[in-house]
C-alpha atoms as a PDB file:
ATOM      1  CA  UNK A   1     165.492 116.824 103.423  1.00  0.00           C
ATOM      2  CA  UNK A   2     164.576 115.545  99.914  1.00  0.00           C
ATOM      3  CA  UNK A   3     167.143 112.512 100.312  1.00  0.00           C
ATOM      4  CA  UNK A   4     165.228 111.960 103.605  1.00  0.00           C
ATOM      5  CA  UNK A   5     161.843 111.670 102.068  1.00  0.00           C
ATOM      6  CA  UNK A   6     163.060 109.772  99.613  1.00  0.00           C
ATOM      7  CA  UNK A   7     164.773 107.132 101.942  1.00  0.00           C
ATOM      8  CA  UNK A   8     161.332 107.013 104.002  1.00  0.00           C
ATOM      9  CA  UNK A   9     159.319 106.588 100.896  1.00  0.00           C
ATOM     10  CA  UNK A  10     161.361 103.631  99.607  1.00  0.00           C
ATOM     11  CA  UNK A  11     161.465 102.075 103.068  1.00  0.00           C
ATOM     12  CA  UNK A  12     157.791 101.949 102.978  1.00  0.00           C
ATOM     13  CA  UNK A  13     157.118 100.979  99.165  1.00  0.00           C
ATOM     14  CA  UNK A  14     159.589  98.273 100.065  1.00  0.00           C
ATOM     15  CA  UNK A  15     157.735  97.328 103.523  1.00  0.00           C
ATOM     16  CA  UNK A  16     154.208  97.559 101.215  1.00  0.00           C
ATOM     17  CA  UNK A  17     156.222  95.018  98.768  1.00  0.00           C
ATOM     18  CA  UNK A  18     156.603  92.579 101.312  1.00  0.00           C
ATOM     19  CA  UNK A  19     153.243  93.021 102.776  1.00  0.00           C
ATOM     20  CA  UNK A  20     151.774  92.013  99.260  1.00  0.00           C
ATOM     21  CA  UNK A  21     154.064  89.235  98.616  1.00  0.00           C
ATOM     22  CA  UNK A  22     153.710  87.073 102.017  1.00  0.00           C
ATOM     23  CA  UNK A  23     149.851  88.188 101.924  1.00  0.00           C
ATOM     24  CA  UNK A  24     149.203  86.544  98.102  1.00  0.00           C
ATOM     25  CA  UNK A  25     151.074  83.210  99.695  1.00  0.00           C
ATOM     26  CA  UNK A  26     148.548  83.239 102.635  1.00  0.00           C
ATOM     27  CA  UNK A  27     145.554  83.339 100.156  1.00  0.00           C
ATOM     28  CA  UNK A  28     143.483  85.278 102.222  1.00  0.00           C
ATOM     29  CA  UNK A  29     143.061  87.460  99.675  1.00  0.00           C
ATOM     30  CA  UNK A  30     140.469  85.148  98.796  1.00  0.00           C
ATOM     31  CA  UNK A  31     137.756  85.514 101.572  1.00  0.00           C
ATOM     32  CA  UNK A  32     136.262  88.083 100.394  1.00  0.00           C
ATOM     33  CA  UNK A  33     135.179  86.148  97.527  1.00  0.00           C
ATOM     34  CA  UNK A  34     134.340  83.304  99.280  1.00  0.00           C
ATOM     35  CA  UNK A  35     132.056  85.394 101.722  1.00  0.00           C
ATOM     36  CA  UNK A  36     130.401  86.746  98.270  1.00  0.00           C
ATOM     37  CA  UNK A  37     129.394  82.952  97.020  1.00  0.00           C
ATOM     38  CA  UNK A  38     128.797  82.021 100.656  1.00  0.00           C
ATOM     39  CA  UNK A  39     126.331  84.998 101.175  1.00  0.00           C
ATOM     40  CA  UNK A  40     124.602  84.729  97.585  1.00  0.00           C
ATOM     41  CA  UNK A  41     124.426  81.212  98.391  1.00  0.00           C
ATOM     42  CA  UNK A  42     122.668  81.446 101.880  1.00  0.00           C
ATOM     43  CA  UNK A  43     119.457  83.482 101.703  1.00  0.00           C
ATOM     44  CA  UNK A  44     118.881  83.585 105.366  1.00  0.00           C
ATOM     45  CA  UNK A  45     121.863  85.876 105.524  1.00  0.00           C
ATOM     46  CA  UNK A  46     120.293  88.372 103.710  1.00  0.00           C
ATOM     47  CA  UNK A  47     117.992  90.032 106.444  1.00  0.00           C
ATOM     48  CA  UNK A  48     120.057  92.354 107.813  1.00  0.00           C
ATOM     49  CA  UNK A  49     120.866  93.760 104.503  1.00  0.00           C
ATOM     50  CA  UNK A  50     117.236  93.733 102.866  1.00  0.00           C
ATOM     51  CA  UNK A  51     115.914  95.876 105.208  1.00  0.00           C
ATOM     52  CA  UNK A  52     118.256  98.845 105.097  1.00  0.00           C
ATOM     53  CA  UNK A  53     118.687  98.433 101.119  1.00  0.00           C
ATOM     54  CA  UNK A  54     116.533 101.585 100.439  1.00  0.00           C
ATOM     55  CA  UNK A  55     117.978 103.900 102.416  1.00  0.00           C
ATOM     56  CA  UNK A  56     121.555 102.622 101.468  1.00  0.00           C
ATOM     57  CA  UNK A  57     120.578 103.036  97.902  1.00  0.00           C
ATOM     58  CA  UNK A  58     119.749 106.031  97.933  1.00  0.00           C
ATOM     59  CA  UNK A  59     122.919 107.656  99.959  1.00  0.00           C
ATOM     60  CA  UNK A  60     125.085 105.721  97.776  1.00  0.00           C
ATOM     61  CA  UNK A  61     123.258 107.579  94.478  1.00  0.00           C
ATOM     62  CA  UNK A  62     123.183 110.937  96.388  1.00  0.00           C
ATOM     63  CA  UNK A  63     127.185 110.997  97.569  1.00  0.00           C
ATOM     64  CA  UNK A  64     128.907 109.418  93.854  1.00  0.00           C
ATOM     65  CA  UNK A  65     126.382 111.749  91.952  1.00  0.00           C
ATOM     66  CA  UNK A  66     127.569 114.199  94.507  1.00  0.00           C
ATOM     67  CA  UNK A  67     131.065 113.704  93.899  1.00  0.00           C
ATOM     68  CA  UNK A  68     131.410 113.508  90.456  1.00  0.00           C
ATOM     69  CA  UNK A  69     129.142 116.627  89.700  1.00  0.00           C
ATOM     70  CA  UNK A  70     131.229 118.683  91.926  1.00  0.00           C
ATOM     71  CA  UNK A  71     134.601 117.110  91.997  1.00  0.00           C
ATOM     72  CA  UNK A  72     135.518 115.262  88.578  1.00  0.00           C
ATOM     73  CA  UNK A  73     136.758 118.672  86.553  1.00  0.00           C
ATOM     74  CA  UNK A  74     139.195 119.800  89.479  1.00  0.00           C
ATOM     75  CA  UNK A  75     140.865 116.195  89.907  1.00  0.00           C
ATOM     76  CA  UNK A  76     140.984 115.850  86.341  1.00  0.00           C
ATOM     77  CA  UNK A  77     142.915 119.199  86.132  1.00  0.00           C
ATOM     78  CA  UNK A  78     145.480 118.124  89.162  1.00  0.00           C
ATOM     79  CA  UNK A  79     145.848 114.903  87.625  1.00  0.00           C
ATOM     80  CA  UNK A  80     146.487 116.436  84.608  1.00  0.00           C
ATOM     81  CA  UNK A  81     150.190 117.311  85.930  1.00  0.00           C
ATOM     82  CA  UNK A  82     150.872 113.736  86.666  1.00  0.00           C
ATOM     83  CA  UNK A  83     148.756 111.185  84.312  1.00  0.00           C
ATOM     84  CA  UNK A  84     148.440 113.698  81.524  1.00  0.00           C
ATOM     85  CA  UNK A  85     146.349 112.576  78.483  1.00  0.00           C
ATOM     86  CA  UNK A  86     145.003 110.004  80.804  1.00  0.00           C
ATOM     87  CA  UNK A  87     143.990 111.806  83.986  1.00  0.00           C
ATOM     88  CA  UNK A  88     140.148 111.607  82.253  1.00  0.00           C
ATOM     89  CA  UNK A  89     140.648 108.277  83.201  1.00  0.00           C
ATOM     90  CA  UNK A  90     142.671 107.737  86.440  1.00  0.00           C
ATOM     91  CA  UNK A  91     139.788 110.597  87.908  1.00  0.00           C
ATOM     92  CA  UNK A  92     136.934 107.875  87.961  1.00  0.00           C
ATOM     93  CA  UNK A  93     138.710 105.489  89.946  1.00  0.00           C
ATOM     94  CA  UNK A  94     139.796 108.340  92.607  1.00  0.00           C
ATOM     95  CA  UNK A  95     136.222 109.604  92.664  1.00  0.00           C
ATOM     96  CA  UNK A  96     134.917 106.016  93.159  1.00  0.00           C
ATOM     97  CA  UNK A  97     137.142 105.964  96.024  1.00  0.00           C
ATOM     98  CA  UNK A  98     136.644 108.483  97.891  1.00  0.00           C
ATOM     99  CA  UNK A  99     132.842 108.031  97.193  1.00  0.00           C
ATOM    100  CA  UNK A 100     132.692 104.578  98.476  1.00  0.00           C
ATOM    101  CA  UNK A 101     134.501 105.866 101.562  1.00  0.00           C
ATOM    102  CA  UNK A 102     132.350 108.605 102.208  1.00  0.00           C
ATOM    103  CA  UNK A 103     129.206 106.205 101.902  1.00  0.00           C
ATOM    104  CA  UNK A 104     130.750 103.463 103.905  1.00  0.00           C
ATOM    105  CA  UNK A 105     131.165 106.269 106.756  1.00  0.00           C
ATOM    106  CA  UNK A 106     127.937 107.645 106.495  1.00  0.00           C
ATOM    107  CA  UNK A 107     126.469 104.078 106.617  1.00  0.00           C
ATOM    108  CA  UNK A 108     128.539 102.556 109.183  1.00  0.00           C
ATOM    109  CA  UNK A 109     127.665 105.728 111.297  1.00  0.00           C
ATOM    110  CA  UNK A 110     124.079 106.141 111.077  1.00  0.00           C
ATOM    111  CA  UNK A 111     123.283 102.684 109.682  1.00  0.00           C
ATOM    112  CA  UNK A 112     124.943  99.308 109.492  1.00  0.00           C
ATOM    113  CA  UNK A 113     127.211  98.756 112.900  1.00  0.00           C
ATOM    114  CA  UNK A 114     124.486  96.207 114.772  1.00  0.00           C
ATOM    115  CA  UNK A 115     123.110  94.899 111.052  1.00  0.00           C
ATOM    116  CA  UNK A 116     127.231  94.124 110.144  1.00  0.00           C
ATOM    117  CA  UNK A 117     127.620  92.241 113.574  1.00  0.00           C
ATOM    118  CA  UNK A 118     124.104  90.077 112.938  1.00  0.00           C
ATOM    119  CA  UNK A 119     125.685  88.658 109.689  1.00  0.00           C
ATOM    120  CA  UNK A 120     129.144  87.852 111.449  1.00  0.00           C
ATOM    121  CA  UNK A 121     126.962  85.993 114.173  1.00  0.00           C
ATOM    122  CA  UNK A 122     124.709  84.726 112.274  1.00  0.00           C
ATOM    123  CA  UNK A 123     127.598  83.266 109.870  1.00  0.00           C
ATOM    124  CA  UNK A 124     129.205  81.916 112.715  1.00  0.00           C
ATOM    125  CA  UNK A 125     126.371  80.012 114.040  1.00  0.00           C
ATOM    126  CA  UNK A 126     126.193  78.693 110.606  1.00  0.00           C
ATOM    127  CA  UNK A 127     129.440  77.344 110.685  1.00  0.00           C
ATOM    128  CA  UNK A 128     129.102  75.743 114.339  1.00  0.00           C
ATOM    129  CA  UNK A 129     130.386  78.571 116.216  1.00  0.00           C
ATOM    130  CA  UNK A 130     127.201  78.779 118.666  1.00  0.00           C
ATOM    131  CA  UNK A 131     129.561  78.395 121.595  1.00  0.00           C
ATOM    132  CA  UNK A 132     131.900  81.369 120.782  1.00  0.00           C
ATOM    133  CA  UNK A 133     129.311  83.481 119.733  1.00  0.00           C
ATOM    134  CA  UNK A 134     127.237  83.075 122.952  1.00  0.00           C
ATOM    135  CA  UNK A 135     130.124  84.997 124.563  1.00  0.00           C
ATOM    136  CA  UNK A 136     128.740  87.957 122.450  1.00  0.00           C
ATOM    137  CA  UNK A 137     125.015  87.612 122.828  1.00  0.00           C
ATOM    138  CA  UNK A 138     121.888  85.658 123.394  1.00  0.00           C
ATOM    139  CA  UNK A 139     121.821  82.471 121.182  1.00  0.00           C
ATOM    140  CA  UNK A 140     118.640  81.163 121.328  1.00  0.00           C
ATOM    141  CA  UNK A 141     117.873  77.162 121.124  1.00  0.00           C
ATOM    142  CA  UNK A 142     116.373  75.435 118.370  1.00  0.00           C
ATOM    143  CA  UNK A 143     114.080  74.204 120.339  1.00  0.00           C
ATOM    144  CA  UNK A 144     113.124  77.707 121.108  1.00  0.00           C
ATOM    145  CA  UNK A 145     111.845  77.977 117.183  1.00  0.00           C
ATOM    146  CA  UNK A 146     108.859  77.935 116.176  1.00  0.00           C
ATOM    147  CA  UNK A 147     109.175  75.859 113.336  1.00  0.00           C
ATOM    148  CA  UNK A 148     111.757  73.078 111.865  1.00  0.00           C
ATOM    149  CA  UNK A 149     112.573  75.845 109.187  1.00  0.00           C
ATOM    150  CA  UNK A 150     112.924  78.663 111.476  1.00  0.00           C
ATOM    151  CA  UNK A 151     115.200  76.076 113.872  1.00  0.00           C
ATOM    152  CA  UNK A 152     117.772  75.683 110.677  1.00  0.00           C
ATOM    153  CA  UNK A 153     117.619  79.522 110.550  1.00  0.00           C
ATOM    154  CA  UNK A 154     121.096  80.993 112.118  1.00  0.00           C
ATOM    155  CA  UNK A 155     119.697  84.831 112.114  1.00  0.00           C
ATOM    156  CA  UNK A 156     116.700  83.053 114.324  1.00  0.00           C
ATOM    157  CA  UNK A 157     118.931  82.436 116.898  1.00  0.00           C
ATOM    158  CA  UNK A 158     120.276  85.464 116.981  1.00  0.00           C
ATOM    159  CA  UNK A 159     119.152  87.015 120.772  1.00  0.00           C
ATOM    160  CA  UNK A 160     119.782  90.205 122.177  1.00  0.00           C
ATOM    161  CA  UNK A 161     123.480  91.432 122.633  1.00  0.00           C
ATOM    162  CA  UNK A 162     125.488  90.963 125.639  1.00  0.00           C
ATOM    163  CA  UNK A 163     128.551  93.106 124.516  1.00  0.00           C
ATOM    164  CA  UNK A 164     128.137  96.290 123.487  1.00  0.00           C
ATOM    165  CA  UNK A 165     128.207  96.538 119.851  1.00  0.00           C
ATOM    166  CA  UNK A 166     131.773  97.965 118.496  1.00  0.00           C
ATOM    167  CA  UNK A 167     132.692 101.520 118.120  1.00  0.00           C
ATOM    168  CA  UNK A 168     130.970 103.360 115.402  1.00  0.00           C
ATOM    169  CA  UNK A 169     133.883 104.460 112.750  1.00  0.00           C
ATOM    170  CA  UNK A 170     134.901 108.330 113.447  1.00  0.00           C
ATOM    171  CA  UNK A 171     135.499 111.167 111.266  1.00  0.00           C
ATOM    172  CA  UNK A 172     139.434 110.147 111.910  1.00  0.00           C
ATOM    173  CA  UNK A 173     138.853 107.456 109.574  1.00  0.00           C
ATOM    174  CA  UNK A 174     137.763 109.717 107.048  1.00  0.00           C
ATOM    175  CA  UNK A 175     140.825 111.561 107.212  1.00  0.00           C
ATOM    176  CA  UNK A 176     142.913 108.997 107.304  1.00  0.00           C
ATOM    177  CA  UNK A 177     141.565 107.397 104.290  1.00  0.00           C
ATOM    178  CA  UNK A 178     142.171 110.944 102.262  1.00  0.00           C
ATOM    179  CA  UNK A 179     145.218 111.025 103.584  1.00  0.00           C
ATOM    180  CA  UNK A 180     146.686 108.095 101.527  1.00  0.00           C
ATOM    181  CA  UNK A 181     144.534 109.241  98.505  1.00  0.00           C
ATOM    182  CA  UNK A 182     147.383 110.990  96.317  1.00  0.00           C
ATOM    183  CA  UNK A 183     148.946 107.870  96.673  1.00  0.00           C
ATOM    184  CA  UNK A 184     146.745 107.327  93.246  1.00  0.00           C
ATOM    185  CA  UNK A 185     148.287 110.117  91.503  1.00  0.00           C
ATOM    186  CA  UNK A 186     151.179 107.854  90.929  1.00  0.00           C
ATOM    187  CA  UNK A 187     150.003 106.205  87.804  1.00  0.00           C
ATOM    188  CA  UNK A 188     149.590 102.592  87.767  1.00  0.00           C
ATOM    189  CA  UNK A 189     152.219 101.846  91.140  1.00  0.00           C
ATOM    190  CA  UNK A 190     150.165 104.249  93.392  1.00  0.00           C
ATOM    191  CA  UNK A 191     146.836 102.650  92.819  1.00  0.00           C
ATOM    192  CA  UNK A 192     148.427  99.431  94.088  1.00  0.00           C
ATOM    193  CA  UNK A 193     150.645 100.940  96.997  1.00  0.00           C
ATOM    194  CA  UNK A 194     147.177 102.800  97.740  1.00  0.00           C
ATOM    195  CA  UNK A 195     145.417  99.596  97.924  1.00  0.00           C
ATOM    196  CA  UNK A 196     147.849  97.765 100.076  1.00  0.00           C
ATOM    197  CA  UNK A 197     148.250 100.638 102.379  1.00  0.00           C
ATOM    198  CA  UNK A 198     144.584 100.528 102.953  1.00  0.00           C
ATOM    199  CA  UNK A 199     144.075  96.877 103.063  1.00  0.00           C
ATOM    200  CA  UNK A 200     147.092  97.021 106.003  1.00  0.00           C
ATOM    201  CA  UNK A 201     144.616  99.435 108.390  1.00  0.00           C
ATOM    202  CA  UNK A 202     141.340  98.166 107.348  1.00  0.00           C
ATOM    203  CA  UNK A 203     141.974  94.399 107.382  1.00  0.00           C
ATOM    204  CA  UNK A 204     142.242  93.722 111.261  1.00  0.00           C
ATOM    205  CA  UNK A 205     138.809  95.813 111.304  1.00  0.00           C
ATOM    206  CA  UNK A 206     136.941  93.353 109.678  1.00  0.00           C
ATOM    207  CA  UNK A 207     137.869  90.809 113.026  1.00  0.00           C
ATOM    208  CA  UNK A 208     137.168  93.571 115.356  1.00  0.00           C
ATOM    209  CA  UNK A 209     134.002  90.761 116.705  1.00  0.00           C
ATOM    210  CA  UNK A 210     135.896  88.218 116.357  1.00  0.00           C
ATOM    211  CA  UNK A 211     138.255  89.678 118.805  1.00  0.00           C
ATOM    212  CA  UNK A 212     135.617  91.206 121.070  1.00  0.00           C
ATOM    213  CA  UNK A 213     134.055  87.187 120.924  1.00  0.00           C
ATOM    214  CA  UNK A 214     137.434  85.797 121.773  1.00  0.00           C
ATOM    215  CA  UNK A 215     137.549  88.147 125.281  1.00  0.00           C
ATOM    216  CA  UNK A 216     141.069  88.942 123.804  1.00  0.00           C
ATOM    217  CA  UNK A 217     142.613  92.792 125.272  1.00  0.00           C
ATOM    218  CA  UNK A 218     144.479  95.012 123.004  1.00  0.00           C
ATOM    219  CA  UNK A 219     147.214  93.872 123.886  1.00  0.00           C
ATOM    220  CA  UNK A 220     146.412  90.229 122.740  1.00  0.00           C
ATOM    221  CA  UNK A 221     144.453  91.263 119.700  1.00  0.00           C
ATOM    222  CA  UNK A 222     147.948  93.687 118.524  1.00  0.00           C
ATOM    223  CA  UNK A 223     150.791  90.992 119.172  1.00  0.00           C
ATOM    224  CA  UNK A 224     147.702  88.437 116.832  1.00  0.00           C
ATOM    225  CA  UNK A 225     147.370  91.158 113.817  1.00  0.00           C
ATOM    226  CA  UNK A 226     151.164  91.977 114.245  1.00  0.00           C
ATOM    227  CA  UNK A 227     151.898  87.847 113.883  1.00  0.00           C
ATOM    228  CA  UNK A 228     149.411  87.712 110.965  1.00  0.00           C
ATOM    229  CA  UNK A 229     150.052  90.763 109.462  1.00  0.00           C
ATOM    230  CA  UNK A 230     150.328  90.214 105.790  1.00  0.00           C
ATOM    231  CA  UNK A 231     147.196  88.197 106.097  1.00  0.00           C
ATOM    232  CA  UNK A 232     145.264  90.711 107.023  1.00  0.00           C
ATOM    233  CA  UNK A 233     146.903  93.248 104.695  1.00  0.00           C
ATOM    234  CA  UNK A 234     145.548  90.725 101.765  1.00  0.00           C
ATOM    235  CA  UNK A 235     142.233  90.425 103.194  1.00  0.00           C
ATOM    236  CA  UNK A 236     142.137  94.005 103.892  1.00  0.00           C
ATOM    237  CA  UNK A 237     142.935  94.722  99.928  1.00  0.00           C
ATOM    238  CA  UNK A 238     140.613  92.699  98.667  1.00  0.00           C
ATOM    239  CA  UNK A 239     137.697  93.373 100.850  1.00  0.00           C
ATOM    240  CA  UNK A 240     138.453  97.471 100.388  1.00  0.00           C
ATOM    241  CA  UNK A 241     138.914  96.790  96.560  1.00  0.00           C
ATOM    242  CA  UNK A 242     135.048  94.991  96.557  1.00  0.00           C
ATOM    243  CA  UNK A 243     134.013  97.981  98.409  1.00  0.00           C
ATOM    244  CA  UNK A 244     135.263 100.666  95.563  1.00  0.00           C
ATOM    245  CA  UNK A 245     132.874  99.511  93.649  1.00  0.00           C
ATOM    246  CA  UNK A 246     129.573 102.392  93.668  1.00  0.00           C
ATOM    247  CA  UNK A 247     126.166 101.360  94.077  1.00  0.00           C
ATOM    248  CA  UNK A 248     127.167  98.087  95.597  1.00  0.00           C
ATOM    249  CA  UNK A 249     130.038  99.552  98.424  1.00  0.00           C
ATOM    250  CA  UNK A 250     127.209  98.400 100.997  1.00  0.00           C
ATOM    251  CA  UNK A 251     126.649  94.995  99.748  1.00  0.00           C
ATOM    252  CA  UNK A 252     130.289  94.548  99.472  1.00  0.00           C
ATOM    253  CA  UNK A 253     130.762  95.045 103.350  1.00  0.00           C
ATOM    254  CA  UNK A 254     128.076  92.310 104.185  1.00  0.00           C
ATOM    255  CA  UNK A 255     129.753  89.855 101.997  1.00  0.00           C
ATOM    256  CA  UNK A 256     133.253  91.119 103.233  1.00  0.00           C
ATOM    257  CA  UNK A 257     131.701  90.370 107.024  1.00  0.00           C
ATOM    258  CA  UNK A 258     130.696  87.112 105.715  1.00  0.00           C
ATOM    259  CA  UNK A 259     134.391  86.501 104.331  1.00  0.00           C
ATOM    260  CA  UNK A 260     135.776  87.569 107.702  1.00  0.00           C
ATOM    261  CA  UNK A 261     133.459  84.805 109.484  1.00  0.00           C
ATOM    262  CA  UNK A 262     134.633  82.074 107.316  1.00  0.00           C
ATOM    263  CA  UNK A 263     138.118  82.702 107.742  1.00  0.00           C
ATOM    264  CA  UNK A 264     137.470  83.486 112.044  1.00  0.00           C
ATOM    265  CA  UNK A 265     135.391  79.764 111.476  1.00  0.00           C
ATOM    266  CA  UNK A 266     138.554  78.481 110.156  1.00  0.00           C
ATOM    267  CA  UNK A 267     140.629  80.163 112.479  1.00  0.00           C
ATOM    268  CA  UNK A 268     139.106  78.194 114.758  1.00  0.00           C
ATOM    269  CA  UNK A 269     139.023  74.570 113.291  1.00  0.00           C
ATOM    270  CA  UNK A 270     142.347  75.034 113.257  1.00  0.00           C
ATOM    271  CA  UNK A 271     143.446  76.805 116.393  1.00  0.00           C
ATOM    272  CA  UNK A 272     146.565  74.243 117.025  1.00  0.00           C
ATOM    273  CA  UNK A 273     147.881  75.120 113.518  1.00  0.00           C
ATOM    274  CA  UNK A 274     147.446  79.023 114.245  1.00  0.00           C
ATOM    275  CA  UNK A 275     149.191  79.442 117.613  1.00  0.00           C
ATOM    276  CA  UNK A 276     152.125  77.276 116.183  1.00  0.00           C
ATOM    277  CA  UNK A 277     152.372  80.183 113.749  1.00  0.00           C
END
C-alpha cells in the first residue's frame, strides 16, 4: 500500500514537473502581469471594481483577521512536526492561503460574478473584440454615446447580457482548494507542487467567458484546455499566486480577468497559429 502511494505520488510530482516546465516556455505565466499594467494603465476599467471596494475591504479584513486569530497557534503546532523551528514562518503563507480562498468564495458568491465578466468585456472591446463579445451581450454603438469621451469608453458600451452570466463558484471549490492545502507542509517543494496543482484547476476558469463567447460545448472547450494545458497551468499559477496576497486577493482577480482578456485578444489575432497547435 505504502509502495503504491508512493508510485502515485511520484507519478504526479513528475506530471506537475512537466506541467511547470512546458508552461514557463509558453510565457503565459506572464498575463497576469500584463493584465496588472494594462488595468492600472486604463482607468475606465476600474468601475466595476470601485464600486464594490468597500464591501470587499471589509470581508477581506474580517476573514484574514479571522483566520489568523483563531487558526495561526494550531497550524503552527502541526507544522511544527514537519518545518520545525520554522513552522512560525511557513504558517503565514498557509493562513494567507486559505484566507484569500475563503474571501475569493465569499466574493465571487455574493459579489463579483457579473462585475468580473464587465471587465473581461469591457477589455475585449478595448482590444477590438466588439464582434465576439456581442455574442455575449448588448454592445452598444458609439454613436449611441453621449459624448466623444463616453464613445472611447469600452465599459459604455457595455449593454445588457444576452447569456446568462457563468455559474457562481460552489462550496466544492472550497473543498477542493483545502484539499491540496497540506501539500504546503512539505517545506519549500510543497509550496510549489501546491501552486502548480492549483494553477492546473483554476487556470481554464479564468476563460470560462471566453469560452461561453466562442459558443464552444464542453466538449470543445475540454479537447482546447487539454491541447493547451501547460498554458493554462502557468497562467493559472500566477494569477492564484497574485491572488494570495491579503487585502488585495480582490483586486488581483480584476487584473487576473484583465490578463485573461489580453491573452483571449491574442488568441484571437492569431487564431491560424493556435489551431495549428
Amino acid at each position: 500500500m505504502a509502495e503504491a502511494i508512493k508510485a502515485i505520488a511520484l507519478e504526479e510530482a513528475n506530471n506537475i514537473k512537466t506541467l511547470v516546465t512546458d508552461g514557463l516556455r509558453s510565457g503565459t505565466y506572464s498575463y497576469p502581469f500584463l493584465g496588472i499594467l494594462y488595468f492600472g494603465s486604463h482607468h475606465s476599467l476600474w468601475g466595476p471594481l470601485r464600486k464594490l471596494l468597500a464591501p470587499i475591504g471589509t470581508l477581506s479584513l474580517v476573514v484574514t483577521s479571522g483566520m489568523f486569530f483563531f487558526t495561526y497557534v494550531p497550524q503552527v503546532a502541526i507544522l511544527a512536526f514537519i518545518s520545525g523551528p520554522f513552522a512560525p514562518f511557513a504558517a503565514i503563507p498557509l493562513i494567507l492561503s486559505e484566507s484569500s480562498t475563503i474571501i475569493k468564495l465569499l466574493a465571487r458568491v455574493f459579489m463579483l460574478e457579473e462585475s468580473l465578466i464587465d471587465t473581461f468585456d469591457g477589455t475585449m472591446i478595448a482590444r477590438g473584440h466588439s464582434a465576439l463579445v456581442a455574442k455575449g451581450r448588448v454592445v452598444k454603438s458609439s454613436s449611441a454615446s453621449s459624448s466623444s469621451s463616453s464613445a472611447s469608453d469600452p465599459m459604455a458600451k457595455l449593454g445588457k447580457l444576452v447569456k446568462k452570466p457563468l455559474g457562481k463558484l460552489s462550496m466544492t471549490y472550497l473543498v477542493r482548494s483545502l484539499i491540496y492545502f497540506p501539500l504546503n507542509f512539505i517545506p519549500v517543494v510543497g509550496t510549489f507542487m501546491y501552486l502548480a496543482t492549483q494553477g492546473r484547476r483554476l487556470g481554464p476558469v479564468a476563460h470560462a467567458r471566453y469560452f461561453q463567447l466562442k459558443g464552444w460545448d464542453a466538449k470543445r472547450r475540454e479537447e482546447w484546455v487539454k491541447a493547451h494545458r501547460a498554458e493554462y497551468t502557468s497562467f493559472g499559477a500566477a494569477a492564484f499566486l497574485l491572488e494570495m496576497i491579503p487585502f488585495a486577493s480582490i483586486a488581483f482577480s480584476y487584473s487576473n480577468t484583465v490578463g485573461a482578456a489580453l491573452w483571449a485578444s491574442n488568441i484571437e489575432n492569431n487564431a491560424v497559429e493556435y489551431h495549428e497547435e
